[in-house]
PDB file of N, CA and C in Angstrom:
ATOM      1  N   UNK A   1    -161.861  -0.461 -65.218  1.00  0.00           N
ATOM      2  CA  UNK A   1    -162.584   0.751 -65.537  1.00  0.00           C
ATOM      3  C   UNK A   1    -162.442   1.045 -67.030  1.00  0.00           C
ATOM      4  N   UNK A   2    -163.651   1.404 -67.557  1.00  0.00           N
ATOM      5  CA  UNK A   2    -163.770   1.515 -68.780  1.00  0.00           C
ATOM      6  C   UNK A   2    -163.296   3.514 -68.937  1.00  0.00           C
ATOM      7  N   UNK A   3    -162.298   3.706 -70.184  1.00  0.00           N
ATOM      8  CA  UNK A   3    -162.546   5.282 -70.326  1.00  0.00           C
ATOM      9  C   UNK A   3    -162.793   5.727 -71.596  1.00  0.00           C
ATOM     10  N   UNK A   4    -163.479   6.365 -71.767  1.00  0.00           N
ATOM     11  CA  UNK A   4    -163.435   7.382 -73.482  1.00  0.00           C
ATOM     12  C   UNK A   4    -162.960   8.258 -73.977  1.00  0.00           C
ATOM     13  N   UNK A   5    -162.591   8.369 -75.010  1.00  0.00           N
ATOM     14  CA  UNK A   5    -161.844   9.520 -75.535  1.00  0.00           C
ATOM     15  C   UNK A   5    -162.622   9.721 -76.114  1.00  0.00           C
ATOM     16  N   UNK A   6    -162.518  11.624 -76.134  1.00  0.00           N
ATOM     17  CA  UNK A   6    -163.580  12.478 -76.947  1.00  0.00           C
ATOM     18  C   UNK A   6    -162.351  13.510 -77.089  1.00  0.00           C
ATOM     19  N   UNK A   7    -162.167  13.710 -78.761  1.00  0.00           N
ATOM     20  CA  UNK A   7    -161.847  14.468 -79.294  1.00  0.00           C
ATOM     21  C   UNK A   7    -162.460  15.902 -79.156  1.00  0.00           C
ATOM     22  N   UNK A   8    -162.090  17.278 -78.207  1.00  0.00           N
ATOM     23  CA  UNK A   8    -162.525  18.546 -78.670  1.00  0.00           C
ATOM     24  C   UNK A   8    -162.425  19.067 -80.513  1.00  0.00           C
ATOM     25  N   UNK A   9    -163.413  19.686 -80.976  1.00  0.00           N
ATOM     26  CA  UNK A   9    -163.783  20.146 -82.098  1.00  0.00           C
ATOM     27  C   UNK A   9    -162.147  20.694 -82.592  1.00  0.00           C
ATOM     28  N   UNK A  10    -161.745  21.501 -81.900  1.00  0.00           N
ATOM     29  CA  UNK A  10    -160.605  21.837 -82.212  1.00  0.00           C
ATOM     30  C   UNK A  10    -159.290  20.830 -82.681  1.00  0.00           C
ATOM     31  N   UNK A  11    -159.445  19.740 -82.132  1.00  0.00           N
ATOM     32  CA  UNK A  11    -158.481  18.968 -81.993  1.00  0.00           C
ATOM     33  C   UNK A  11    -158.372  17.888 -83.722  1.00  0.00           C
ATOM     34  N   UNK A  12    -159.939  18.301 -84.099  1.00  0.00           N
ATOM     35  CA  UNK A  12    -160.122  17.312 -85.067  1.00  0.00           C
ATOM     36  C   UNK A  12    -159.573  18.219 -86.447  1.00  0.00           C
ATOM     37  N   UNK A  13    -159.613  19.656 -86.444  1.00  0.00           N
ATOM     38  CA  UNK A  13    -159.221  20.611 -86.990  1.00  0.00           C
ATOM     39  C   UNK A  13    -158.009  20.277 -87.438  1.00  0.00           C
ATOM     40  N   UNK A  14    -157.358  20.751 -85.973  1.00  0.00           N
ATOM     41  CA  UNK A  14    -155.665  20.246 -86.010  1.00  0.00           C
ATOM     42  C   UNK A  14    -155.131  19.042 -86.846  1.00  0.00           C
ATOM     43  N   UNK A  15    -155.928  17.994 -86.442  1.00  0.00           N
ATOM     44  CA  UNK A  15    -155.081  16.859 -87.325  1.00  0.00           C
ATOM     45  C   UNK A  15    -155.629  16.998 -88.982  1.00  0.00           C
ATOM     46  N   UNK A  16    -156.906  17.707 -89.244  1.00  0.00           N
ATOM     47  CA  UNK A  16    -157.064  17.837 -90.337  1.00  0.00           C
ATOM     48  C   UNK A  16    -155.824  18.516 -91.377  1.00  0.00           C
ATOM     49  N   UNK A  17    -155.520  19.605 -90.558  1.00  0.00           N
ATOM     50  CA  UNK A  17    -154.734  20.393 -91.228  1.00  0.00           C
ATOM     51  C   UNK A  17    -153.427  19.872 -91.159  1.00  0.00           C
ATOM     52  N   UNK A  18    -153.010  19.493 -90.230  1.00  0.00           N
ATOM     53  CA  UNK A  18    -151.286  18.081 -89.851  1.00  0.00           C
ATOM     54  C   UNK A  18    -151.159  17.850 -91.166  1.00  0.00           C
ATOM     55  N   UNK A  19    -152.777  16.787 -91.128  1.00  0.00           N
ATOM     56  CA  UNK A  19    -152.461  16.102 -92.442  1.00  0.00           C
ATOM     57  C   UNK A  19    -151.781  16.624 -93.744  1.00  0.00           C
ATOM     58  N   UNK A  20    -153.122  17.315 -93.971  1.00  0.00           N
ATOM     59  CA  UNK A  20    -152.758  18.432 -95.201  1.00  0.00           C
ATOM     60  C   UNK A  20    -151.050  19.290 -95.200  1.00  0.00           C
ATOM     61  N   UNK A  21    -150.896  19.222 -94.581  1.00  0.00           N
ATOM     62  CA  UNK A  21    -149.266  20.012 -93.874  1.00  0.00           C
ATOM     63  C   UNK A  21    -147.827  18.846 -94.746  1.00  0.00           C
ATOM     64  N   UNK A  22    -148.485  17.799 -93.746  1.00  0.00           N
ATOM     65  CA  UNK A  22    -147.315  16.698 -94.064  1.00  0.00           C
ATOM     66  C   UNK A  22    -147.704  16.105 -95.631  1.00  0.00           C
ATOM     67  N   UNK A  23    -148.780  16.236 -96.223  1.00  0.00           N
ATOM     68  CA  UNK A  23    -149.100  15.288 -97.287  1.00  0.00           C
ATOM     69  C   UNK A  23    -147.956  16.402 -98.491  1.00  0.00           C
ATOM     70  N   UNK A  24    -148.307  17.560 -98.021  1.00  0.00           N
ATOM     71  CA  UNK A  24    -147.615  18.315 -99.195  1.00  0.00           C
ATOM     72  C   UNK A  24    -146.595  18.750 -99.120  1.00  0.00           C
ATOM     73  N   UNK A  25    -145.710  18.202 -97.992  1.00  0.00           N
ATOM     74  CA  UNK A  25    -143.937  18.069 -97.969  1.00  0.00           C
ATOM     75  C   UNK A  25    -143.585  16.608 -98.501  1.00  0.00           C
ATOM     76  N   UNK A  26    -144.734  15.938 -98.328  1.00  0.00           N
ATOM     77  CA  UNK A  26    -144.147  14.417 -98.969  1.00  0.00           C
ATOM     78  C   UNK A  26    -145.196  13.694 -99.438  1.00  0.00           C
ATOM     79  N   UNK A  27    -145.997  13.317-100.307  1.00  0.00           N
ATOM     80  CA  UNK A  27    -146.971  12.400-101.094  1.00  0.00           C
ATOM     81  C   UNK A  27    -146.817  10.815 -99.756  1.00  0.00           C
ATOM     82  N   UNK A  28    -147.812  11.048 -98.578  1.00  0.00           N
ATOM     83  CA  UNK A  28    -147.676   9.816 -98.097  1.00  0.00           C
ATOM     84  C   UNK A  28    -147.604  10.185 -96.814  1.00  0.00           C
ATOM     85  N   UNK A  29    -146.615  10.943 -96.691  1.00  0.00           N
ATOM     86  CA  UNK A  29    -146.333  11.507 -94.798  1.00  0.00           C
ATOM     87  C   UNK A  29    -147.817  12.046 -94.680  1.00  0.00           C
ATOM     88  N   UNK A  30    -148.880  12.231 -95.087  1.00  0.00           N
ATOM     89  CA  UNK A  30    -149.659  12.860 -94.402  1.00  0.00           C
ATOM     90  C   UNK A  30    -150.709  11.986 -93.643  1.00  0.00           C
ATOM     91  N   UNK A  31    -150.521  10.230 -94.664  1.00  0.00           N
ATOM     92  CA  UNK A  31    -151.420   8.931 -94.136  1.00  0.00           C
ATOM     93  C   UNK A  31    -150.553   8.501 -93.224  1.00  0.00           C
ATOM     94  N   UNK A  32    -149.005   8.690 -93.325  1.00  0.00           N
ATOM     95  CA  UNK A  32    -148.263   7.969 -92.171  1.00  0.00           C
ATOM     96  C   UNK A  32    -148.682   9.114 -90.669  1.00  0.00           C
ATOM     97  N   UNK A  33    -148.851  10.125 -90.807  1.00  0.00           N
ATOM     98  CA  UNK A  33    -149.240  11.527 -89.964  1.00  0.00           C
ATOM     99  C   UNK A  33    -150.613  10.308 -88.929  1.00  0.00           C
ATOM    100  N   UNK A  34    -151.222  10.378 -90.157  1.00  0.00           N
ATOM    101  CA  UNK A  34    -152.692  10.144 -89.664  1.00  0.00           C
ATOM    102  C   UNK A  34    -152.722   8.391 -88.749  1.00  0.00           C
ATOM    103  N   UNK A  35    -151.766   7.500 -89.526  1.00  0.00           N
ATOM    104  CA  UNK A  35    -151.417   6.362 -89.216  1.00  0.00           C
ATOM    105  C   UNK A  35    -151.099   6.275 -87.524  1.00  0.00           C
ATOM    106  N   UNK A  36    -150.535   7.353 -87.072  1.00  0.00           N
ATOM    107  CA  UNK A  36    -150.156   6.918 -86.182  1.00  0.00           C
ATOM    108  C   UNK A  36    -150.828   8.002 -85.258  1.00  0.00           C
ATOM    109  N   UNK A  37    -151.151   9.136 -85.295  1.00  0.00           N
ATOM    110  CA  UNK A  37    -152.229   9.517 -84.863  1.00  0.00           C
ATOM    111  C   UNK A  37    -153.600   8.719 -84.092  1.00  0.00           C
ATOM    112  N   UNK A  38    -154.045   7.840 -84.947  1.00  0.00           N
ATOM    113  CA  UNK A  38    -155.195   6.667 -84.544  1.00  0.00           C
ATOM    114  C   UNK A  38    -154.720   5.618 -83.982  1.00  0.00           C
ATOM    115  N   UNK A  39    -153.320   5.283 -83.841  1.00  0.00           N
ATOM    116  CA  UNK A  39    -152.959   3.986 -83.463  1.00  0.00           C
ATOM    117  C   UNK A  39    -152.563   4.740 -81.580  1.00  0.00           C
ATOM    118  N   UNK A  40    -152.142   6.058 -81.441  1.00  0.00           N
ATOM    119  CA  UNK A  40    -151.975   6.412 -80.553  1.00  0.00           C
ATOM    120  C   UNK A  40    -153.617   6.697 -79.427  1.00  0.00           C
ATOM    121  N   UNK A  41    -154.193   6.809 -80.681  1.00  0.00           N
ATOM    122  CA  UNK A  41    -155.625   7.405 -79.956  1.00  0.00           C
ATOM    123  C   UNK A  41    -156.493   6.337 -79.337  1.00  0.00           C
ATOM    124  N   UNK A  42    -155.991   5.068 -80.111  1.00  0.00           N
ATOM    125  CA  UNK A  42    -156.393   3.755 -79.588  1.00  0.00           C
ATOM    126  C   UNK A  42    -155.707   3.327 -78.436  1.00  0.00           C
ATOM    127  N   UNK A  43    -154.520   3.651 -78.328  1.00  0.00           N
ATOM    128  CA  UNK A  43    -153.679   3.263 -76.615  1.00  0.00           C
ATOM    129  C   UNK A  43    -154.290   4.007 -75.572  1.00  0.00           C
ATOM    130  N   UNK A  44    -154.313   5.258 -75.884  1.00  0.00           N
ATOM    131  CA  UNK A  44    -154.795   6.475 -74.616  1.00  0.00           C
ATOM    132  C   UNK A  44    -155.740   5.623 -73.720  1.00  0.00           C
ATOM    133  N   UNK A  45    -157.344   5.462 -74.600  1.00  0.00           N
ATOM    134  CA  UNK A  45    -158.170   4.553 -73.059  1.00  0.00           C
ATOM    135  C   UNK A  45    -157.796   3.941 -72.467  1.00  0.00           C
ATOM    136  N   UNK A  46    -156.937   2.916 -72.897  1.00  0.00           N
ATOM    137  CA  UNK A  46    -156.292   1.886 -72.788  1.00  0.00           C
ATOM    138  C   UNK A  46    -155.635   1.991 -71.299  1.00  0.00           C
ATOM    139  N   UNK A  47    -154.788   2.973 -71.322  1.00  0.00           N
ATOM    140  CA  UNK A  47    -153.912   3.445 -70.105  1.00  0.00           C
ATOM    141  C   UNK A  47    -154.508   4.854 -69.957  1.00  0.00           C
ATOM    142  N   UNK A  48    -155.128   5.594 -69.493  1.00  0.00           N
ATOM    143  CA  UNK A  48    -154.452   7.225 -69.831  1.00  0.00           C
ATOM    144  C   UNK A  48    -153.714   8.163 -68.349  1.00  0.00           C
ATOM    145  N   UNK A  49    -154.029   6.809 -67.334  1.00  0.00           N
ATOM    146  CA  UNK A  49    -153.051   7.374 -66.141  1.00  0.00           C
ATOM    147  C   UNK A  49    -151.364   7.200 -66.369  1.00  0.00           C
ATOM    148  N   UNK A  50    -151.319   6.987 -67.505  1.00  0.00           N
ATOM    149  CA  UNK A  50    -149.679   6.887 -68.181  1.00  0.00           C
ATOM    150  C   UNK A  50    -149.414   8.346 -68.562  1.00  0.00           C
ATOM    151  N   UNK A  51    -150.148   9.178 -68.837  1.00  0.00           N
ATOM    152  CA  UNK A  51    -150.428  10.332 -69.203  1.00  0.00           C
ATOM    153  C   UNK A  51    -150.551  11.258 -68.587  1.00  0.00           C
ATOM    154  N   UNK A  52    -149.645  12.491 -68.515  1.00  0.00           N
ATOM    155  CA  UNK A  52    -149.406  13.096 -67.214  1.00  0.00           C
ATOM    156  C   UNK A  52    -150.893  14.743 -67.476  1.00  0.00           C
ATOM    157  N   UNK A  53    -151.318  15.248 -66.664  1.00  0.00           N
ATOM    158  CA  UNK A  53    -152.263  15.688 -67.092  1.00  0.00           C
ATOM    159  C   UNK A  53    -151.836  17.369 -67.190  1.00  0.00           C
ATOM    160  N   UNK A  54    -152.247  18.058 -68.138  1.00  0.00           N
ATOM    161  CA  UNK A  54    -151.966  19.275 -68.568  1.00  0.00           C
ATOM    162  C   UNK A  54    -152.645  20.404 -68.119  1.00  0.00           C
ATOM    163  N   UNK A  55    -154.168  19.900 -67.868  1.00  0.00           N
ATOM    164  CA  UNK A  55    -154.990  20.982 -67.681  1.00  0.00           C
ATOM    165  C   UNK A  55    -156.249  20.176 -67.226  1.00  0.00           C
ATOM    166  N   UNK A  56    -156.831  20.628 -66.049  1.00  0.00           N
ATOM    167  CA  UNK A  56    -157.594  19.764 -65.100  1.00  0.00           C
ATOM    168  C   UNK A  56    -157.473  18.367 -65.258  1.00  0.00           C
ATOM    169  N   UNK A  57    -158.571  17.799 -65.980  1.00  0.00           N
ATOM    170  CA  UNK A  57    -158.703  16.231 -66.057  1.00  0.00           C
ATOM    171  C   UNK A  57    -158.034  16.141 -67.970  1.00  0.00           C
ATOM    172  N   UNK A  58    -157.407  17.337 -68.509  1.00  0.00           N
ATOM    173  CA  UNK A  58    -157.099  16.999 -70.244  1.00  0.00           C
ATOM    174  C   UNK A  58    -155.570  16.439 -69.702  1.00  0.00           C
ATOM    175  N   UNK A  59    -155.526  15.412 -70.524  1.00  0.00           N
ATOM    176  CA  UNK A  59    -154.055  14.580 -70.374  1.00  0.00           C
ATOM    177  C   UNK A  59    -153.308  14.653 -71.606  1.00  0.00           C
ATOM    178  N   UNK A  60    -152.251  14.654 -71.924  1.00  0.00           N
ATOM    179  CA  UNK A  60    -151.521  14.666 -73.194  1.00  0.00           C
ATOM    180  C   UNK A  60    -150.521  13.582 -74.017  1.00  0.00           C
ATOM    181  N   UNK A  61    -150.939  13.021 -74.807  1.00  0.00           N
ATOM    182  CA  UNK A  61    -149.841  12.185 -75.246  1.00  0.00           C
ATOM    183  C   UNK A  61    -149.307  12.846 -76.636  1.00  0.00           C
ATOM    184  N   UNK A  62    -148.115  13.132 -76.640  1.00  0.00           N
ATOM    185  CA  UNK A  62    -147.194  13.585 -77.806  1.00  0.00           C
ATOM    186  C   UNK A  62    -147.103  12.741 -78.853  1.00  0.00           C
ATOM    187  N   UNK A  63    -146.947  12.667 -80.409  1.00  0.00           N
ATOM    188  CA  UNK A  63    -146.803  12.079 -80.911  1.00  0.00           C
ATOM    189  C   UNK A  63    -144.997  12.174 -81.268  1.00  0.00           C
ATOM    190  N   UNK A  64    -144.597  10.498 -81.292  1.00  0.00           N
ATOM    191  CA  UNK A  64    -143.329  10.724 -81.636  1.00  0.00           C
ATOM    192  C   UNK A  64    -143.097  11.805 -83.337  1.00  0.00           C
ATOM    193  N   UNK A  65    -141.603  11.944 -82.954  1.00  0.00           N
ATOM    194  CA  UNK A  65    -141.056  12.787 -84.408  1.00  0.00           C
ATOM    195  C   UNK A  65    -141.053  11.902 -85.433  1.00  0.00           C
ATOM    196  N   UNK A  66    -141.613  12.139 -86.912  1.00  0.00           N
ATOM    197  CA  UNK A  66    -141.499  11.763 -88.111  1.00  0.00           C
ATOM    198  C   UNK A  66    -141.323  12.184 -89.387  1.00  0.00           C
ATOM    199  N   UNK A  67    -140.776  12.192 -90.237  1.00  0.00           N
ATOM    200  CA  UNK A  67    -140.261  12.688 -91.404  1.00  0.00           C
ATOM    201  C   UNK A  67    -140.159  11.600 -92.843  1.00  0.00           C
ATOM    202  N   UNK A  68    -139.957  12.915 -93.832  1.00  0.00           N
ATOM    203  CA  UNK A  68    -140.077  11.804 -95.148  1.00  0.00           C
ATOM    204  C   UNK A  68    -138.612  10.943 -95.050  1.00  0.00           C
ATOM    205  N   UNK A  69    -138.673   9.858 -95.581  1.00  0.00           N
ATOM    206  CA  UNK A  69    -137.621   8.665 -95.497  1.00  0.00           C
ATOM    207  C   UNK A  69    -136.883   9.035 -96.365  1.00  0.00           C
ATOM    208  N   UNK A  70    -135.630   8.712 -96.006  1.00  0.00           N
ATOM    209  CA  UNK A  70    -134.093   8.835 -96.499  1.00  0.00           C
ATOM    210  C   UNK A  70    -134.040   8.331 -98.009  1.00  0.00           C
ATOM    211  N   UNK A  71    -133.863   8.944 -98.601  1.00  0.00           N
ATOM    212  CA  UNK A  71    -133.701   8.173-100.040  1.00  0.00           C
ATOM    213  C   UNK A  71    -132.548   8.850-101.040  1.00  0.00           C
ATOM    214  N   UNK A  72    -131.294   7.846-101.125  1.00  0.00           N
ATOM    215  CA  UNK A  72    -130.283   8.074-101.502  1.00  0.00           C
ATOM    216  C   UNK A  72    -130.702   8.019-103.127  1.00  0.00           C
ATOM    217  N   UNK A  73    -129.373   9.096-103.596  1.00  0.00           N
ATOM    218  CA  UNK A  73    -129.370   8.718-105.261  1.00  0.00           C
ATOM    219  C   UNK A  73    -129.441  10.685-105.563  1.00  0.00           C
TER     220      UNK A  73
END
């Protein structure tokens, strides 16, 4: 079975602004934000009965935690 993901209007908002969020705590976290954002959005069809469902047929996948990298000195 083939499935699609369709982003609600709102949702595209959200990561707009993520971005913008993370780019200006760290020059970069905001493409790594987005990086994995799309790499997640590409698994979902893939499986999305892995995905426990939130609200009728809307299912949710979390993105793991990420932060700017450790840099000693």
């Amino acid at each position: 079975m083939t499935y699609i993901l369709r982003f609600l209007p709102e949702v595209e908002e959200d990561v707009i602004t993520g971005y913008k969020w993370y780019e200006e705590k760290s020059s970069g976290l905001g493409e790594e934000f987005l990086r994995m954002f799309y790499a997640y959005a590409v698994e979902l069809p893939r499986n999305p009965l892995l995905y426990s469902k939130i609200y009728r047929e809307f299912r949710r996948r979390l993105l793991r935690d990420f932060h700017t990298p450790f840099t000693s000195g």
